[in-house]
N, C-alpha and C. Protein backbone atom coordinates (compact mmCIF):
# COMPACT_ATOMS: atom_id res chain seq x y z
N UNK A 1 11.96 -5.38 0.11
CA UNK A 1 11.99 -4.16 -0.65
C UNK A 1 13.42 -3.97 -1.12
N UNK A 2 13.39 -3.84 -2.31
CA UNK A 2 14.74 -3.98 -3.15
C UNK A 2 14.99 -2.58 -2.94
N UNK A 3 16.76 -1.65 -2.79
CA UNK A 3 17.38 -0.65 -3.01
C UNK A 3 17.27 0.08 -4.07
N UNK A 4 17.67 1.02 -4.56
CA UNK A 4 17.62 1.82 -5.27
C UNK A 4 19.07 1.16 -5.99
N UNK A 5 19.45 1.17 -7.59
CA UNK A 5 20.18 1.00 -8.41
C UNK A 5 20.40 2.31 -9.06
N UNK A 6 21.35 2.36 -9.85
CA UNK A 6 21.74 3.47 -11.05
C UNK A 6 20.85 3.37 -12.17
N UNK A 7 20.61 1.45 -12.10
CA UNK A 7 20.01 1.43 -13.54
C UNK A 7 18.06 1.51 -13.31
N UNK A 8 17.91 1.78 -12.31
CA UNK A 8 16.68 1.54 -11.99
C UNK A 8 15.66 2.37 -12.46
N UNK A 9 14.50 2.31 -12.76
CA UNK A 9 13.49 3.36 -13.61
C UNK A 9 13.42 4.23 -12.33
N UNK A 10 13.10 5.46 -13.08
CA UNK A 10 12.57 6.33 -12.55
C UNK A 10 11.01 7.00 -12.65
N UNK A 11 10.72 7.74 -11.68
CA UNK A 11 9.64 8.31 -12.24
C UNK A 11 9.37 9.74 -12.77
N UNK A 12 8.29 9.87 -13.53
CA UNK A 12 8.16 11.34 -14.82
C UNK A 12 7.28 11.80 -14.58
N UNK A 13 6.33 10.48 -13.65
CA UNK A 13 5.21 11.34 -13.75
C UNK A 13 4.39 10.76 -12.40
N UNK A 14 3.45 11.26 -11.30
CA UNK A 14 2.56 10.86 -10.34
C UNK A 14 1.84 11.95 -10.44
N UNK A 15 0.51 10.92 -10.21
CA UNK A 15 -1.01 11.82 -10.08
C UNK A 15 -1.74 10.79 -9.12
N UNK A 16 -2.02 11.34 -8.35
CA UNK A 16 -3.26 11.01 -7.31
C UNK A 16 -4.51 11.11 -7.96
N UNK A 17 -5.62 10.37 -8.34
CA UNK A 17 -6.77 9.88 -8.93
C UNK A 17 -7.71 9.81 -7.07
N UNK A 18 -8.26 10.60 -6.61
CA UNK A 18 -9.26 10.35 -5.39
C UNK A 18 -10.20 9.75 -5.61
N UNK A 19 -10.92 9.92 -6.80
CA UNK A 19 -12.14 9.28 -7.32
C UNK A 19 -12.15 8.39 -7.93
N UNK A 20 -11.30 8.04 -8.34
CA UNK A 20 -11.24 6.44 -8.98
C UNK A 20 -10.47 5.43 -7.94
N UNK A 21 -9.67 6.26 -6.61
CA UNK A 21 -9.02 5.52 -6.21
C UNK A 21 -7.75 4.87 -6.26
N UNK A 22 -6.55 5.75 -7.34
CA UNK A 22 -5.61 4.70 -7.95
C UNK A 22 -4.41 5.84 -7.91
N UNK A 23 -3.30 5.25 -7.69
CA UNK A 23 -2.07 6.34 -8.12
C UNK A 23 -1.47 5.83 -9.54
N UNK A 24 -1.37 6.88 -10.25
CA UNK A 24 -0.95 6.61 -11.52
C UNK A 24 0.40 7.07 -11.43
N UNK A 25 0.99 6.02 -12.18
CA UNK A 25 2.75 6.44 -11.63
C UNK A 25 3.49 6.09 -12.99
N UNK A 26 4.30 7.22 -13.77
CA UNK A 26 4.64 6.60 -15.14
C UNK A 26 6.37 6.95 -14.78
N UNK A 27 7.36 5.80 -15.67
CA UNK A 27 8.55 5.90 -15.54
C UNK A 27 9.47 5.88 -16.77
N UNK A 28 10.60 6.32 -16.03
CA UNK A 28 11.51 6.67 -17.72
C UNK A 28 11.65 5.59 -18.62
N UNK A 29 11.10 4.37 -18.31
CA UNK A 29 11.46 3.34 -19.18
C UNK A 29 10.61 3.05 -19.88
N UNK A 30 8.94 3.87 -20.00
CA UNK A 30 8.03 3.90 -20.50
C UNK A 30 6.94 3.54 -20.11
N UNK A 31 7.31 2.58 -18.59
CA UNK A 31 6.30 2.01 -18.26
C UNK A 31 5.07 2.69 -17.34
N UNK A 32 4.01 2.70 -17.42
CA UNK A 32 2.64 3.58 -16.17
C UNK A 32 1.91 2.58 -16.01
N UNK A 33 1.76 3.06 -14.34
CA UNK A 33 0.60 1.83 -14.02
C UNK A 33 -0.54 2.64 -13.31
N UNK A 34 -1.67 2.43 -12.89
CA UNK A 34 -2.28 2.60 -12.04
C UNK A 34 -2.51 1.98 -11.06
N UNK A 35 -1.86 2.01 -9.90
CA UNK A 35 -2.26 1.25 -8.83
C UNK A 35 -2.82 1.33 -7.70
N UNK A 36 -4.32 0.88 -7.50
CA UNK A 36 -5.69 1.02 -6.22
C UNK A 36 -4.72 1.16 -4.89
N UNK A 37 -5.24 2.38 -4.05
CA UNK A 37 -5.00 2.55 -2.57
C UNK A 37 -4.82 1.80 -1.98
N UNK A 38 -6.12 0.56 -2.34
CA UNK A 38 -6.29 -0.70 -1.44
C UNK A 38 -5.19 -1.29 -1.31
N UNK A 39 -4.26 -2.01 -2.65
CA UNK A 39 -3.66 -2.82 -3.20
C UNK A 39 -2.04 -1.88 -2.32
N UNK A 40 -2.42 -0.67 -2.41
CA UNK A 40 -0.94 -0.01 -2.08
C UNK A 40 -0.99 -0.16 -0.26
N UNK A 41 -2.33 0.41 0.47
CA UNK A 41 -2.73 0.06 1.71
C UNK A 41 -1.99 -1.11 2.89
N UNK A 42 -3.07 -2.12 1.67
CA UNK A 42 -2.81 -3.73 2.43
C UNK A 42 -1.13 -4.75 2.00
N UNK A 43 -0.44 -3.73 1.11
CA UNK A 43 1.02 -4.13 0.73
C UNK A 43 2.10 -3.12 1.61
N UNK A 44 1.32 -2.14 2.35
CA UNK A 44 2.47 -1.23 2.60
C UNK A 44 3.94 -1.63 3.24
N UNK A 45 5.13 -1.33 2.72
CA UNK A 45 6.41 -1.55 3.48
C UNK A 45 6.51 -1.41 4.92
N UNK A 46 5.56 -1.04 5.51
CA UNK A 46 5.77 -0.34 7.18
C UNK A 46 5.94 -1.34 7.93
N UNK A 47 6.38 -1.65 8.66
CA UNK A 47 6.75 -2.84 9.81
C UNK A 47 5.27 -2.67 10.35
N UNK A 48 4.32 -2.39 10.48
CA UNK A 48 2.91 -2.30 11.05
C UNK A 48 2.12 -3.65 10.35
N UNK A 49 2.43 -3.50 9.06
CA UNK A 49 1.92 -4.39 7.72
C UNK A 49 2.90 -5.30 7.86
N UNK A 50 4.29 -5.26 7.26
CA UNK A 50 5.24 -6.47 6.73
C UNK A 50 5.93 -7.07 8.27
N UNK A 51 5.55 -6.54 9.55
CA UNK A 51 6.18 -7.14 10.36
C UNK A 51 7.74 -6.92 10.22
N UNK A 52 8.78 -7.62 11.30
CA UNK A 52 9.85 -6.78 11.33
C UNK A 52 11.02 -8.21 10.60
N UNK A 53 10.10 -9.63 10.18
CA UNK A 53 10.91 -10.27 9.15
C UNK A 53 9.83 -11.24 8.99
N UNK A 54 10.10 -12.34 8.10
CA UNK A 54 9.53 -13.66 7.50
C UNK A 54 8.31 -14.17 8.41
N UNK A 55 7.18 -13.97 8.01
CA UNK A 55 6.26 -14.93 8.99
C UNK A 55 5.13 -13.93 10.22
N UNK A 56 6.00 -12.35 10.23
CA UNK A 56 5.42 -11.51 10.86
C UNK A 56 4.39 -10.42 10.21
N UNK A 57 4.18 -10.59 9.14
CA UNK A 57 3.07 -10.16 7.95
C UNK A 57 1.97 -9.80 9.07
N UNK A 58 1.29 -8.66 8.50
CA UNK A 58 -0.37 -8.71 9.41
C UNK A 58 -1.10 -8.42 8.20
N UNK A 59 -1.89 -9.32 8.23
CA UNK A 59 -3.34 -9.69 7.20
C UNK A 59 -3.83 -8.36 6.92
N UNK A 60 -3.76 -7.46 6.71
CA UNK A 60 -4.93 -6.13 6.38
C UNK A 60 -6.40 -6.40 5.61
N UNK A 61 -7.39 -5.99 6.36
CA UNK A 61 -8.54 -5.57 5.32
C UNK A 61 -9.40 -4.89 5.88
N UNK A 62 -10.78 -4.57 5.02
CA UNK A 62 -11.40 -3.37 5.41
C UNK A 62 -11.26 -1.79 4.56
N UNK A 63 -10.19 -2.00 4.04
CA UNK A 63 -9.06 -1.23 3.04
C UNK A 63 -9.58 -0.67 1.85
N UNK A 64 -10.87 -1.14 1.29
CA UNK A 64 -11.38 -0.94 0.04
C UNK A 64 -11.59 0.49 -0.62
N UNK A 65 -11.51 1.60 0.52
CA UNK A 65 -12.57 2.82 0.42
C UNK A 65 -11.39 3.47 0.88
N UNK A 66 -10.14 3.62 1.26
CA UNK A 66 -9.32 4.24 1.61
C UNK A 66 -8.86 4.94 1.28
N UNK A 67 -8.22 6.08 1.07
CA UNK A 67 -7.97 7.17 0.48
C UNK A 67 -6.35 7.69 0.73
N UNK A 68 -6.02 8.49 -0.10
CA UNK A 68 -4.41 8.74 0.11
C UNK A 68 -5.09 10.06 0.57
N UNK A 69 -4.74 10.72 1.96
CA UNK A 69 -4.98 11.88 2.35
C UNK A 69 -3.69 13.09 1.99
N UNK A 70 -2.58 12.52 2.36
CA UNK A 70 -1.29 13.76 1.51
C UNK A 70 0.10 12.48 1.01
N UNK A 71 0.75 12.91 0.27
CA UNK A 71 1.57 12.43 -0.62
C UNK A 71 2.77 13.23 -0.12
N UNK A 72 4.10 12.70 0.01
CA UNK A 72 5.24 13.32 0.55
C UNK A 72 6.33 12.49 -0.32
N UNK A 73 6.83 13.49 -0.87
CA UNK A 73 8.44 12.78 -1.00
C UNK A 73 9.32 12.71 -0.14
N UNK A 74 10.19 11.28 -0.40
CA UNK A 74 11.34 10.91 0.61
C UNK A 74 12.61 11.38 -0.31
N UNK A 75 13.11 12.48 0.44
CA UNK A 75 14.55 12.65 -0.81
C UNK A 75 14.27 12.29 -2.02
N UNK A 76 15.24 11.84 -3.19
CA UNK A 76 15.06 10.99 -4.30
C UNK A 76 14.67 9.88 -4.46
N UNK A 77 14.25 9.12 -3.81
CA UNK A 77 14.33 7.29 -3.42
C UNK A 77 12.53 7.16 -3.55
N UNK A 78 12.07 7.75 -2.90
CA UNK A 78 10.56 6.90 -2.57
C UNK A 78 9.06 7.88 -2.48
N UNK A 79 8.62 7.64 -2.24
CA UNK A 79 7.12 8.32 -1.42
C UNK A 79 6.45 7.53 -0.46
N UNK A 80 6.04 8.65 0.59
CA UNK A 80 5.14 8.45 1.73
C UNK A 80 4.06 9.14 1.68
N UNK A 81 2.93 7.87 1.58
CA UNK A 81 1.61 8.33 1.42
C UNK A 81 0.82 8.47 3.02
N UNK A 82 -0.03 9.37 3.38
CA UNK A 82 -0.56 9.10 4.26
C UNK A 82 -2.03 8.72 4.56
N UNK A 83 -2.39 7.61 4.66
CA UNK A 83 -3.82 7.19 4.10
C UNK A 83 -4.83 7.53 4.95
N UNK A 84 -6.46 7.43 4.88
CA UNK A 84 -7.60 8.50 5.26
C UNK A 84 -7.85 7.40 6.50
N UNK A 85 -7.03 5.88 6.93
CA UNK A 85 -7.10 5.37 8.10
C UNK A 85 -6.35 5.48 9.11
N UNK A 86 -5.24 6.58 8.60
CA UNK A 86 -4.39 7.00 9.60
C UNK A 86 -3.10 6.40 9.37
N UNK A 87 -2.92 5.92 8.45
CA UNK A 87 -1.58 4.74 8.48
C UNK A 87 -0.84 5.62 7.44
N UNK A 88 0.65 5.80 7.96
CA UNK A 88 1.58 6.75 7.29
C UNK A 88 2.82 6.70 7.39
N UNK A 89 3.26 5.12 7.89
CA UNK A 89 5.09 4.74 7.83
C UNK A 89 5.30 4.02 7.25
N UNK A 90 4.66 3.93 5.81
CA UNK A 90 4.80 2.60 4.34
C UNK A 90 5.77 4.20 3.41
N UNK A 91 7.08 3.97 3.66
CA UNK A 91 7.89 4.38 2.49
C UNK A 91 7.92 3.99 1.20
N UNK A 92 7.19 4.13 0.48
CA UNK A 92 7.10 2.95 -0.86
C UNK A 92 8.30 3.74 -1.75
N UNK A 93 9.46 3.15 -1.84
CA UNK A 93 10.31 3.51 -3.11
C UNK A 93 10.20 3.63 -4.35
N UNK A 94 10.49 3.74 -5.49
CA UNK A 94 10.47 3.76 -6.37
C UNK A 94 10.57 2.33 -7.02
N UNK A 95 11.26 1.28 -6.38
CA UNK A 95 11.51 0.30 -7.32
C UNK A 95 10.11 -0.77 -6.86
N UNK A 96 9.61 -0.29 -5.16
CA UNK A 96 9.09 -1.06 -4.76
C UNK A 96 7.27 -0.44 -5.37
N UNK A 97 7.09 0.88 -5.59
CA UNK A 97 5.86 1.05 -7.04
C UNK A 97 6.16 0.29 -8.23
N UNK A 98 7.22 0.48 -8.66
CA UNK A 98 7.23 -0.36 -10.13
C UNK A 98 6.75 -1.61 -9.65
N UNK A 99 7.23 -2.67 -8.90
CA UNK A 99 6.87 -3.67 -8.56
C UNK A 99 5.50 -3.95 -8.56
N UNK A 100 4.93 -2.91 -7.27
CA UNK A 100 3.60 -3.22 -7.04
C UNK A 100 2.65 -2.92 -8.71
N UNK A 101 3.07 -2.20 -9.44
CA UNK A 101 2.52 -1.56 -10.71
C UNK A 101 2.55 -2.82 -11.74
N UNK A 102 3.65 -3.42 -11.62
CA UNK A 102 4.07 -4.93 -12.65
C UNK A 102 3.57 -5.88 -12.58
N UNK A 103 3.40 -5.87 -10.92
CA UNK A 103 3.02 -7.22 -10.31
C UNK A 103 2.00 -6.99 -10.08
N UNK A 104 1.04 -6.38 -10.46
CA UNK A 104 -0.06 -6.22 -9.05
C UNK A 104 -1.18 -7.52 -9.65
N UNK A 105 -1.36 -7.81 -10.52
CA UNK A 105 -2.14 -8.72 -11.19
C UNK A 105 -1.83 -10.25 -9.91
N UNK A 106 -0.93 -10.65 -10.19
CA UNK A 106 -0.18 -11.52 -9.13
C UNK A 106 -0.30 -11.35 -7.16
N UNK A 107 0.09 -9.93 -6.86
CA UNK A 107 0.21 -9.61 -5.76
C UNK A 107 -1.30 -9.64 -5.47
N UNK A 108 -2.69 -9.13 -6.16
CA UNK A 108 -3.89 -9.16 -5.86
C UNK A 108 -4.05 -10.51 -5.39
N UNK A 109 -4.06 -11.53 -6.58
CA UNK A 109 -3.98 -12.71 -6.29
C UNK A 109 -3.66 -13.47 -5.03
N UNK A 110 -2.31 -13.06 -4.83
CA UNK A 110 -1.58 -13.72 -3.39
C UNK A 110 -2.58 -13.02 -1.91
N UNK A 111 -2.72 -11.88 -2.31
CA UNK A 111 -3.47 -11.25 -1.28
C UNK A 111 -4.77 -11.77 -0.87
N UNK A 112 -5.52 -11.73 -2.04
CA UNK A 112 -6.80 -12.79 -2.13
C UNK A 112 -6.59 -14.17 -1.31
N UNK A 113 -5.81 -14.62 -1.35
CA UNK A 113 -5.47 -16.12 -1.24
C UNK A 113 -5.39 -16.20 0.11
N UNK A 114 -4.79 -15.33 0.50
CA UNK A 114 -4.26 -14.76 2.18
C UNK A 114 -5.27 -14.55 2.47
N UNK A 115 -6.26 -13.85 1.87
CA UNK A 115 -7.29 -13.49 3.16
C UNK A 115 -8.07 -14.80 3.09
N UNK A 116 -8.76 -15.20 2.06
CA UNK A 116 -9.49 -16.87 1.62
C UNK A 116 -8.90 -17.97 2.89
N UNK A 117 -7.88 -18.22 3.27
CA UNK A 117 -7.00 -18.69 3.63
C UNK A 117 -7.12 -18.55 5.33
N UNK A 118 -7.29 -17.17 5.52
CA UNK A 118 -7.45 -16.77 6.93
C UNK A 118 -9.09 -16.54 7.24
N UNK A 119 -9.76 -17.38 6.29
CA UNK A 119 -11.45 -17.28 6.79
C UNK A 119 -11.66 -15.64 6.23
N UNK A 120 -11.30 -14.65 6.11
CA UNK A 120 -11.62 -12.99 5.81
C UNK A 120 -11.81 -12.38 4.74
N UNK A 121 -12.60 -11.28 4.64
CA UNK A 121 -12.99 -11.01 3.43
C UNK A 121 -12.44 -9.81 3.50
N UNK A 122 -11.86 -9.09 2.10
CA UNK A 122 -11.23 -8.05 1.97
C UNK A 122 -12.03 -6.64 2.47
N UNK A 123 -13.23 -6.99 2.72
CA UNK A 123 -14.43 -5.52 3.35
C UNK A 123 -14.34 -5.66 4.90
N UNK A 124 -14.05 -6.92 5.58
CA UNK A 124 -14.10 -7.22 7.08
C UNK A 124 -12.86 -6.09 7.34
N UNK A 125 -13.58 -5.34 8.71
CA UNK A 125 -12.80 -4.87 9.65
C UNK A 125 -11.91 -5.59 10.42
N UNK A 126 -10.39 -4.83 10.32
CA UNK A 126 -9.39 -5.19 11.21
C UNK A 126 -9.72 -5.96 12.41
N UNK A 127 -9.34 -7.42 12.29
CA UNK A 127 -9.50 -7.53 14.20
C UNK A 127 -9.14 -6.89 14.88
N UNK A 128 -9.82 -7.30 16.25
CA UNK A 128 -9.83 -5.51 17.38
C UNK A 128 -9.98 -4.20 17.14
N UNK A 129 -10.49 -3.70 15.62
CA UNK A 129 -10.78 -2.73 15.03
C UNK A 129 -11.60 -2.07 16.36
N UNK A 130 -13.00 -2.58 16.20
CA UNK A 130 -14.09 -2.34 17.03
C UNK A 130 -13.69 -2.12 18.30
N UNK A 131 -13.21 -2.56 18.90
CA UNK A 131 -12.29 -2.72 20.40
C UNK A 131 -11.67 -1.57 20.68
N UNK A 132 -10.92 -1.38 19.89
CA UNK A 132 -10.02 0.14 19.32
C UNK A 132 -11.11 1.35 19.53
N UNK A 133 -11.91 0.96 18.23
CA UNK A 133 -13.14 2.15 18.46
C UNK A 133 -13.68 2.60 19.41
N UNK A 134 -14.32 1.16 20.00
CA UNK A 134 -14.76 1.84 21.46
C UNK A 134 -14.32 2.52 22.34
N UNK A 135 -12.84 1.69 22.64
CA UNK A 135 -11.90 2.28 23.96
C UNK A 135 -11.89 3.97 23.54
N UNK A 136 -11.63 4.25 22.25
CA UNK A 136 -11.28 5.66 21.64
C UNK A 136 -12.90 6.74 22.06
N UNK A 137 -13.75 5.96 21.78
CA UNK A 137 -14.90 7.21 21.81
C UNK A 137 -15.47 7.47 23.52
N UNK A 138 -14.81 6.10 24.27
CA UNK A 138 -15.37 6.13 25.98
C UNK A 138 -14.12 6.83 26.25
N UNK A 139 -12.93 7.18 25.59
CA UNK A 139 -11.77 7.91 26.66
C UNK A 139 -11.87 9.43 26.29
């Protein structure tokens, strides 16, 4: 996740879309994207997702139907979304939406590939999901 620059776009405009699923995010340089929960979800910055360097990634899926439950700004720099699975320490910055918004054509791709790759399908529940569940509804 790249820093914040002087010269870096900003944003003009965010709207949360619940029903379609997508954050629409437009910036001073003209550019808007819409980009799916899922796609923002299973990319999040949080050390939960990206691990704490190279190689420590965790596969996400299950993700499809997820929802941004509240939206928070970080100072000037970023937003923290908090999603309807409970997951809420992905700071996504500003440079790191543009990214996901630019790239996402690509990043879907790589993601796809990752799960293809690891036998999983983007609807399969988290391993130990179920495990989780249970322990939670017997305690």
């Amino acid at each position: 996740m790249s820093g914040q620059s002087p010269s870096s776009p900003r944003p003009t405009d965010v709207v949360v879309h619940q029903h379609s699923r997508v954050l629409e995010i437009a910036f001073d340089d003209g550019a808007r994207w819409r980009i799916p929960f899922e796609l923002m979800r299973v990319l999040s910055p949080s050390a939960e997702v990206m691990g704490h360097g190279p190689g420590q990634e965790v596969l996400q899926s299950g993700k499809r139907e997820v929802l941004i439950e509240d939206l928070a700004q970080v100072g000037h720099y970023a937003l923290q979304p908090r999603f309807s699975d409970g997951h809420d320490s992905g700071i996504f910055t500003w440079d790191y939406l543009y990214r996901l918004g630019r790239d996402q054509a690509m990043l879907w791709d790589q993601y796809l590939a990752r799960l293809q790759e690891a036998g999983r399908d983007r609807d399969d529940p988290m391993p130990g999901a179920a495990a989780r569940q249970c322990a939670s509804s017997q305690g």
